[in-house]
C-alpha atoms as a PDB file:
ATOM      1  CA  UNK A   1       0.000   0.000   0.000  1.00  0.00           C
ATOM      2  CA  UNK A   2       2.858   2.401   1.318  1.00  0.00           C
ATOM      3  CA  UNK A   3       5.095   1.573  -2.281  1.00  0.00           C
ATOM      4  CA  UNK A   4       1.410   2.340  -4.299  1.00  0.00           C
ATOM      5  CA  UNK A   5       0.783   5.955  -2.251  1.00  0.00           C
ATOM      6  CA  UNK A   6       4.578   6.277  -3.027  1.00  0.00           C
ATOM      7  CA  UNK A   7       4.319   5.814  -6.647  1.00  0.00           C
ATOM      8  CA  UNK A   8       1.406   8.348  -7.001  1.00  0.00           C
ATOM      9  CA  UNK A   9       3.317  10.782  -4.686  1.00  0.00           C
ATOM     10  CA  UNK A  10       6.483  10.568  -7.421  1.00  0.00           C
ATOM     11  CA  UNK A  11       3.987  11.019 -10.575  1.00  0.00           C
ATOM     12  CA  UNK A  12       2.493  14.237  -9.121  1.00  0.00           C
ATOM     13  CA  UNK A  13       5.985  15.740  -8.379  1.00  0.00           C
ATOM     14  CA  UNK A  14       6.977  14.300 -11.605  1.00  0.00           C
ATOM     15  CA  UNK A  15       3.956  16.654 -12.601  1.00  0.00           C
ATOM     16  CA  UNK A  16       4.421  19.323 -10.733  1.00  0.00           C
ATOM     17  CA  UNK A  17       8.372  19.912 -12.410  1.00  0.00           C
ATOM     18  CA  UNK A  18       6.398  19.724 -15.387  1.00  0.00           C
ATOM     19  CA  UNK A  19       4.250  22.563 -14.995  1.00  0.00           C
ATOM     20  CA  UNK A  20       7.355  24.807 -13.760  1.00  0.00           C
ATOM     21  CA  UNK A  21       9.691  23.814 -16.619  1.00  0.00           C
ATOM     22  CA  UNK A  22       6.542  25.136 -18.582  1.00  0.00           C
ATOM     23  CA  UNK A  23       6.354  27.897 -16.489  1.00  0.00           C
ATOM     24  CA  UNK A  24       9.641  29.273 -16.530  1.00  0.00           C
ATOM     25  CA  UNK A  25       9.579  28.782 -20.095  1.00  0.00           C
ATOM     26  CA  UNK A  26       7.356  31.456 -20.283  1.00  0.00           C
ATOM     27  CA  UNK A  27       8.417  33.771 -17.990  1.00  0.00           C
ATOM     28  CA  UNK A  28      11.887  33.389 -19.718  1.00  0.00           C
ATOM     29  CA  UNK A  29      10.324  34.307 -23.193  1.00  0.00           C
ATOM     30  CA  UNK A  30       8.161  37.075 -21.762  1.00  0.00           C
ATOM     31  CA  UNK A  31      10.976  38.539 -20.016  1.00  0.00           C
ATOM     32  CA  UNK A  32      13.247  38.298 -23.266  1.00  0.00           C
ATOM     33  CA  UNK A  33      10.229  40.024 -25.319  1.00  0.00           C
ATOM     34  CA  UNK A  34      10.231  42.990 -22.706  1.00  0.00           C
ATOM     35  CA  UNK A  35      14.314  43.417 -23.236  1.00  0.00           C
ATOM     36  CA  UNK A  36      13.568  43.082 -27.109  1.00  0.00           C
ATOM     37  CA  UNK A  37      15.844  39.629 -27.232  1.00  0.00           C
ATOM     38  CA  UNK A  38      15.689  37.185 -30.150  1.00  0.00           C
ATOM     39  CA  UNK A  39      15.223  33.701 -29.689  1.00  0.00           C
ATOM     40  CA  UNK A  40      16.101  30.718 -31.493  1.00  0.00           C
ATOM     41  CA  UNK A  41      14.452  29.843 -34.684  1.00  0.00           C
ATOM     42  CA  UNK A  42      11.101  28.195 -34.909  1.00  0.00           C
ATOM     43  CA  UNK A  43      13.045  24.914 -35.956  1.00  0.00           C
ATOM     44  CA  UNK A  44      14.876  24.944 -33.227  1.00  0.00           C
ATOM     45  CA  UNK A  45      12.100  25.516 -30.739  1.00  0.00           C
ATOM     46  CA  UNK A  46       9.974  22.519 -32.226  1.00  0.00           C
ATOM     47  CA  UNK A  47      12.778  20.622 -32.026  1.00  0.00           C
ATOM     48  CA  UNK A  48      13.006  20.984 -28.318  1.00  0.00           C
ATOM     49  CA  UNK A  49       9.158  20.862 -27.813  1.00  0.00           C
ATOM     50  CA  UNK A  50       8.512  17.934 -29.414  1.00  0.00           C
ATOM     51  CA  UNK A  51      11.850  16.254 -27.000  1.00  0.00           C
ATOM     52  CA  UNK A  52       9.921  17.592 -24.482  1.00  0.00           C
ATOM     53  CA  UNK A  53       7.033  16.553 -24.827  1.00  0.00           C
ATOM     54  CA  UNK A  54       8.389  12.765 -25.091  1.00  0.00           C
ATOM     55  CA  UNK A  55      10.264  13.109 -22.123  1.00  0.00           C
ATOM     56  CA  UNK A  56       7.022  13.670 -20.680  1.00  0.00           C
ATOM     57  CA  UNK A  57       4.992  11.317 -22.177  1.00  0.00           C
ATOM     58  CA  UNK A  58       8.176   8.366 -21.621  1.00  0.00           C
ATOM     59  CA  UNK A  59       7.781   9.478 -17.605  1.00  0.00           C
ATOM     60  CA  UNK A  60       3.977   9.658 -17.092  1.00  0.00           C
ATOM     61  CA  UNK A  61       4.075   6.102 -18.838  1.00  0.00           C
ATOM     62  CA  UNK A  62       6.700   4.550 -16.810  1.00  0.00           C
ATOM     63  CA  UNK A  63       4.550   6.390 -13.557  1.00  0.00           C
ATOM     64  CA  UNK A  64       1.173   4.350 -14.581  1.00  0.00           C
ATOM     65  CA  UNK A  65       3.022   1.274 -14.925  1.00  0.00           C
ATOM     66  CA  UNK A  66       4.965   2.235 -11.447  1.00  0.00           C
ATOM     67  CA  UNK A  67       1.247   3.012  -9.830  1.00  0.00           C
ATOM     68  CA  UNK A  68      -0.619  -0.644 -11.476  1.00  0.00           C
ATOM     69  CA  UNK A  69       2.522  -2.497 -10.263  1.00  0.00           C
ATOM     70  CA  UNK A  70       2.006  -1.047  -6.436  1.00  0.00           C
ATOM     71  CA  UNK A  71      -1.406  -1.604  -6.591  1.00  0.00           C
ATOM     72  CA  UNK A  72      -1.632  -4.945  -7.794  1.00  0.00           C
ATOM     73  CA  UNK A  73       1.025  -6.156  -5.337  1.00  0.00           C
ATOM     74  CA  UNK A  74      -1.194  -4.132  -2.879  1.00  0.00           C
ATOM     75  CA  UNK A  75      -4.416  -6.004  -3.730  1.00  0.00           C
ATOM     76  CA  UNK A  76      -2.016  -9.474  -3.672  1.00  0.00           C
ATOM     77  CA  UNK A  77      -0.957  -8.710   0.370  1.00  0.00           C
ATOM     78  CA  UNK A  78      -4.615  -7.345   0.752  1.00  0.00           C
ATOM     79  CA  UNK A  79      -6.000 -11.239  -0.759  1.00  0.00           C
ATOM     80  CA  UNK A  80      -2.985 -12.557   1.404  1.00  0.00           C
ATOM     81  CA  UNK A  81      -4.236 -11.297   4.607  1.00  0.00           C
ATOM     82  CA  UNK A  82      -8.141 -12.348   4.055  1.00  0.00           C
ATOM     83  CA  UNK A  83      -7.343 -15.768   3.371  1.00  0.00           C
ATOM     84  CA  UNK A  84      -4.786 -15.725   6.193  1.00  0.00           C
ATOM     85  CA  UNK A  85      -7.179 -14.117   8.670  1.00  0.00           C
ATOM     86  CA  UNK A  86     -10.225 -16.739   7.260  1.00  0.00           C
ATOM     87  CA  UNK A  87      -7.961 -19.790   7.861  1.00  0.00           C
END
């Protein structure tokens, strides 16, 4: 139970350094269009998006499969205990 509430704790964080990477992004670019800086090229932006956005994808999948794992070895100690308490 404690490994399942432990794998859900790690996929929000995981989550949460998401949203600030995202965040900070933007403040970055915002703060660059006040001071009238260039960025990169569009290519080069995409580029880095679309790595993003399978770095992302890659960790939220390996999180589910972290979370299904803890709670099916959950629900196995869970079936454990009832047929050890029954008999």
């Amino acid at each position: 139970m404690k490994a399942a509430m432990d794998a859900v704790r790690d996929a929000e964080q995981a989550k949460a350094m998401a949203e600030q990477k995202v965040f900070a992004a933007k403040l970055i670019q915002h703060i660059a269009k006040e001071a009238d800086i260039k960025g990169p090229p569009w290519s080069v932006k995409k580029k880095a998006i679309a790595q993003a956005k399978k770095k992302a994808a890659q960790a939220r999948k390996t999180a589910e499969k972290r979370v299904a794992a803890a709670r099916k070895r959950a629900e196995a100690a869970r079936a454990k205990a009832a047929k050890t308490a029954r008999g």
